[in-house]
Protein backbone atom coordinates (compact mmCIF):
# COMPACT_ATOMS: atom_id res chain seq x y z
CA UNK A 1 0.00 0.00 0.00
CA UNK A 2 1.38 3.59 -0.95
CA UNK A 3 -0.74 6.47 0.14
CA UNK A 4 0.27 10.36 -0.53
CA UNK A 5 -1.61 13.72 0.03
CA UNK A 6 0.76 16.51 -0.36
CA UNK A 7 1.58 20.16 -1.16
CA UNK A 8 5.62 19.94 -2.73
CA UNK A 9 7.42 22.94 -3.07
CA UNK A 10 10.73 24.62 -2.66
CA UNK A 11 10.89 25.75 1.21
CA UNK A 12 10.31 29.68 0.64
CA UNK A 13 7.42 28.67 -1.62
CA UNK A 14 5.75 25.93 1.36
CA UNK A 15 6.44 28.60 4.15
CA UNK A 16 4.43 31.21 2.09
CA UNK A 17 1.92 29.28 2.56
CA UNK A 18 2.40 27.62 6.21
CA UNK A 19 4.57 28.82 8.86
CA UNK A 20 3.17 26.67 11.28
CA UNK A 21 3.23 23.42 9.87
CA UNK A 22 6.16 20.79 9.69
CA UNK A 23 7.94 20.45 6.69
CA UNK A 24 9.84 17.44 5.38
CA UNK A 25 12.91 17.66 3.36
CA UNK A 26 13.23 15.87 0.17
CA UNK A 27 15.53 15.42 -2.06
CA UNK A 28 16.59 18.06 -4.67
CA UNK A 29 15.64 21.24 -2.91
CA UNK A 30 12.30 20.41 -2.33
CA UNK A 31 10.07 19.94 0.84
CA UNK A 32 6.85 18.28 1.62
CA UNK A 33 3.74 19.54 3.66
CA UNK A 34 2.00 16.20 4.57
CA UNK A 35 -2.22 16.98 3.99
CA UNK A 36 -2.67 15.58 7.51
CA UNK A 37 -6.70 16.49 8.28
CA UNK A 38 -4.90 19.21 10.88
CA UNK A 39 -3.11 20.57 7.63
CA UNK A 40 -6.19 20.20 5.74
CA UNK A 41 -8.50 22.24 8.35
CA UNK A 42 -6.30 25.00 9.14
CA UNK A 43 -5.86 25.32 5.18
CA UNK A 44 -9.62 25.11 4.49
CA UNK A 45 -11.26 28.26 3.06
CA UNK A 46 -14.57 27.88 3.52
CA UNK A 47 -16.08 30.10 0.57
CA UNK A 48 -13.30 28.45 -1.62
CA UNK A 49 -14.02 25.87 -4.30
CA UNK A 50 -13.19 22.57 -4.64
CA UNK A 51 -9.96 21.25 -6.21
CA UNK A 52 -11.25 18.92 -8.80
CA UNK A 53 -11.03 15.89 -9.04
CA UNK A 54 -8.71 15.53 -6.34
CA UNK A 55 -10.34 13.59 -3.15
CA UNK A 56 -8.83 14.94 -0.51
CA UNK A 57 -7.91 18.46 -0.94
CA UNK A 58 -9.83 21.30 0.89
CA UNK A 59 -12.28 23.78 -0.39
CA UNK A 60 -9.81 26.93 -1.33
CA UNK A 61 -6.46 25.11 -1.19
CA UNK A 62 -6.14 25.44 -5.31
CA UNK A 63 -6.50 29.48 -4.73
CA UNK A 64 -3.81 29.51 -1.74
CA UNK A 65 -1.35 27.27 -3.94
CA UNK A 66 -1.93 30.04 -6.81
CA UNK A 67 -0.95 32.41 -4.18
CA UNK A 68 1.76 31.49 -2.79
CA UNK A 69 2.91 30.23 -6.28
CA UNK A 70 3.98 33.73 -6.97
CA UNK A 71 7.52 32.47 -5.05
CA UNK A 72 8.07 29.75 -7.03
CA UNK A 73 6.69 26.84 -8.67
CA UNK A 74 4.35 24.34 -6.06
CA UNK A 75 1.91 21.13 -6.77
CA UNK A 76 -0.47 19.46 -4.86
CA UNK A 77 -0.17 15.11 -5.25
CA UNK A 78 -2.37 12.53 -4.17
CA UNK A 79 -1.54 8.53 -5.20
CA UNK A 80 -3.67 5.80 -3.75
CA UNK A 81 -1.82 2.28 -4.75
CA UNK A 82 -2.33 -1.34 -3.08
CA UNK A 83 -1.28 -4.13 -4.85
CA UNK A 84 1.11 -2.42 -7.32
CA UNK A 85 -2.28 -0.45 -8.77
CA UNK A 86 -4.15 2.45 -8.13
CA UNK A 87 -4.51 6.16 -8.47
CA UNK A 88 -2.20 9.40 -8.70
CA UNK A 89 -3.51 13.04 -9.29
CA UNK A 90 -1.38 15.86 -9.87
CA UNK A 91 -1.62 19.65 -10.66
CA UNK A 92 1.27 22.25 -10.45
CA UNK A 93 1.00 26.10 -10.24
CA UNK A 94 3.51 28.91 -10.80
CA UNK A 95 3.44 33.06 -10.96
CA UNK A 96 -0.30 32.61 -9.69
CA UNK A 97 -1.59 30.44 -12.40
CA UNK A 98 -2.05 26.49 -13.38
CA UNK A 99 1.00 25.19 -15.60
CA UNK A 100 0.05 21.75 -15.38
CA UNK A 101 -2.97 19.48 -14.83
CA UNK A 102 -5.01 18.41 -13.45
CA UNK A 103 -3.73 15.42 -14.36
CA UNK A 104 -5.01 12.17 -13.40
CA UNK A 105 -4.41 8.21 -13.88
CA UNK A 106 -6.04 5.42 -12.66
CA UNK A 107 -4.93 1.98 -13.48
CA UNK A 108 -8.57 0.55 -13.85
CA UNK A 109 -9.02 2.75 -16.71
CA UNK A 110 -6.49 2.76 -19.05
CA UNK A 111 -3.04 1.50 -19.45
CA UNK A 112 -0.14 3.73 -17.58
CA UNK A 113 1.33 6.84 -19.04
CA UNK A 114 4.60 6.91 -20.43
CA UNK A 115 5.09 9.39 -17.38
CA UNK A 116 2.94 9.17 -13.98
CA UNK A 117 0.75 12.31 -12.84
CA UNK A 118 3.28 12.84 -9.86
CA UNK A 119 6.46 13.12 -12.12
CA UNK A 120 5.00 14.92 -13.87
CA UNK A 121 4.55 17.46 -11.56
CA UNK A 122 7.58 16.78 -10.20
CA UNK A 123 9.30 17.57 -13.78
CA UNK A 124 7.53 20.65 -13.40
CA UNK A 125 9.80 21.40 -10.16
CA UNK A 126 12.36 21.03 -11.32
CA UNK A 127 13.38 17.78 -10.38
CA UNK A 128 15.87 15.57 -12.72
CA UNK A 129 15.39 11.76 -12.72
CA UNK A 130 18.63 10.41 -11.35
CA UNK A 131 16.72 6.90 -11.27
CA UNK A 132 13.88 5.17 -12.21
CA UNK A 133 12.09 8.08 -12.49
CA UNK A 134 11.34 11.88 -10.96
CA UNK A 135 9.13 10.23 -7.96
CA UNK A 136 11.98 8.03 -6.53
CA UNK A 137 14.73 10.91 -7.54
CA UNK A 138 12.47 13.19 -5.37
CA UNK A 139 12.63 10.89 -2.25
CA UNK A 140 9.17 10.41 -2.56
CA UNK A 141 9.59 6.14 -1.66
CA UNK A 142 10.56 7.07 1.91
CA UNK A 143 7.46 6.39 3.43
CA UNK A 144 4.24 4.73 2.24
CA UNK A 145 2.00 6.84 3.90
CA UNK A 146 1.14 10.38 4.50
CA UNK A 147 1.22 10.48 7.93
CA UNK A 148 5.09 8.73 8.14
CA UNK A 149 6.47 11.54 6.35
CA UNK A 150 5.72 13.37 10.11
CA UNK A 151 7.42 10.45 12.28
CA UNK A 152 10.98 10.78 10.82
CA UNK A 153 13.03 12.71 8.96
């Protein structure tokens, strides 16, 4: 099982939006705020809209990433896998606007992209593939589930 909600972003770019969160390094110069439900509620806007089609993100958090954008480049992940199949949704923002996505793949659909929704984004930010691809070259392996990202560094 692999589970992810996340915002990834370069640290000036995360802290523009959150100073009161905890941050995880990755690799490359990025960092990664966890969408724990206390992440989730203290980032909840509630006049803002839903971020389509993604499952878990809250109402408004699409206009705060376009916001905070405006310091650099930032996307918002989700992947659901068991069993070596599942789901991954991905959408990136910079200078206050969408450069990529939504973008989403689910392996009951249709046969995998040459490129997964989460590299993607993580193409996007910059990151090179010094592996299999941008996900593990990110760091993005080290734990299977949201909430493990908080337990260790």
């Amino acid at each position: 099982m692999y589970q992810l909600r996340a915002v990834i972003g370069a640290l000036p770019v995360l802290r523009a939006l959150t100073a009161h969160h905890p941050l995880v390094e990755l690799e490359q110069g990025l960092h990664l705020l966890p969408m724990t439900e206390d992440v989730a509620a203290a980032l909840t806007v509630s006049s803002g809209p839903p971020l389509a089609p993604f499952e878990h993100a809250p109402p408004g958090l699409g206009d705060l990433l376009a916001t905070c954008s405006t310091h650099g480049p930032v996307a918002y992940v989700e992947a659901d896998i068991f069993g070596g199949t599942g789901i991954q949704i991905a959408q990136t923002w910079h200078h206050g606007h969408t450069t990529l996505g939504p973008i989403h793949h689910d392996d009951d659909e249709a046969p995998p992209p040459p490129i997964t929704p989460i590299s993607q984004a993580l193409r996007e930010l910059g990151v090179l593939r010094t592996t299999n691809d941008e996900f593990a070259a990110a760091g993005l392996s080290r734990h299977r589930t949201t909430a493990a990202w908080l337990s260790s560094p």
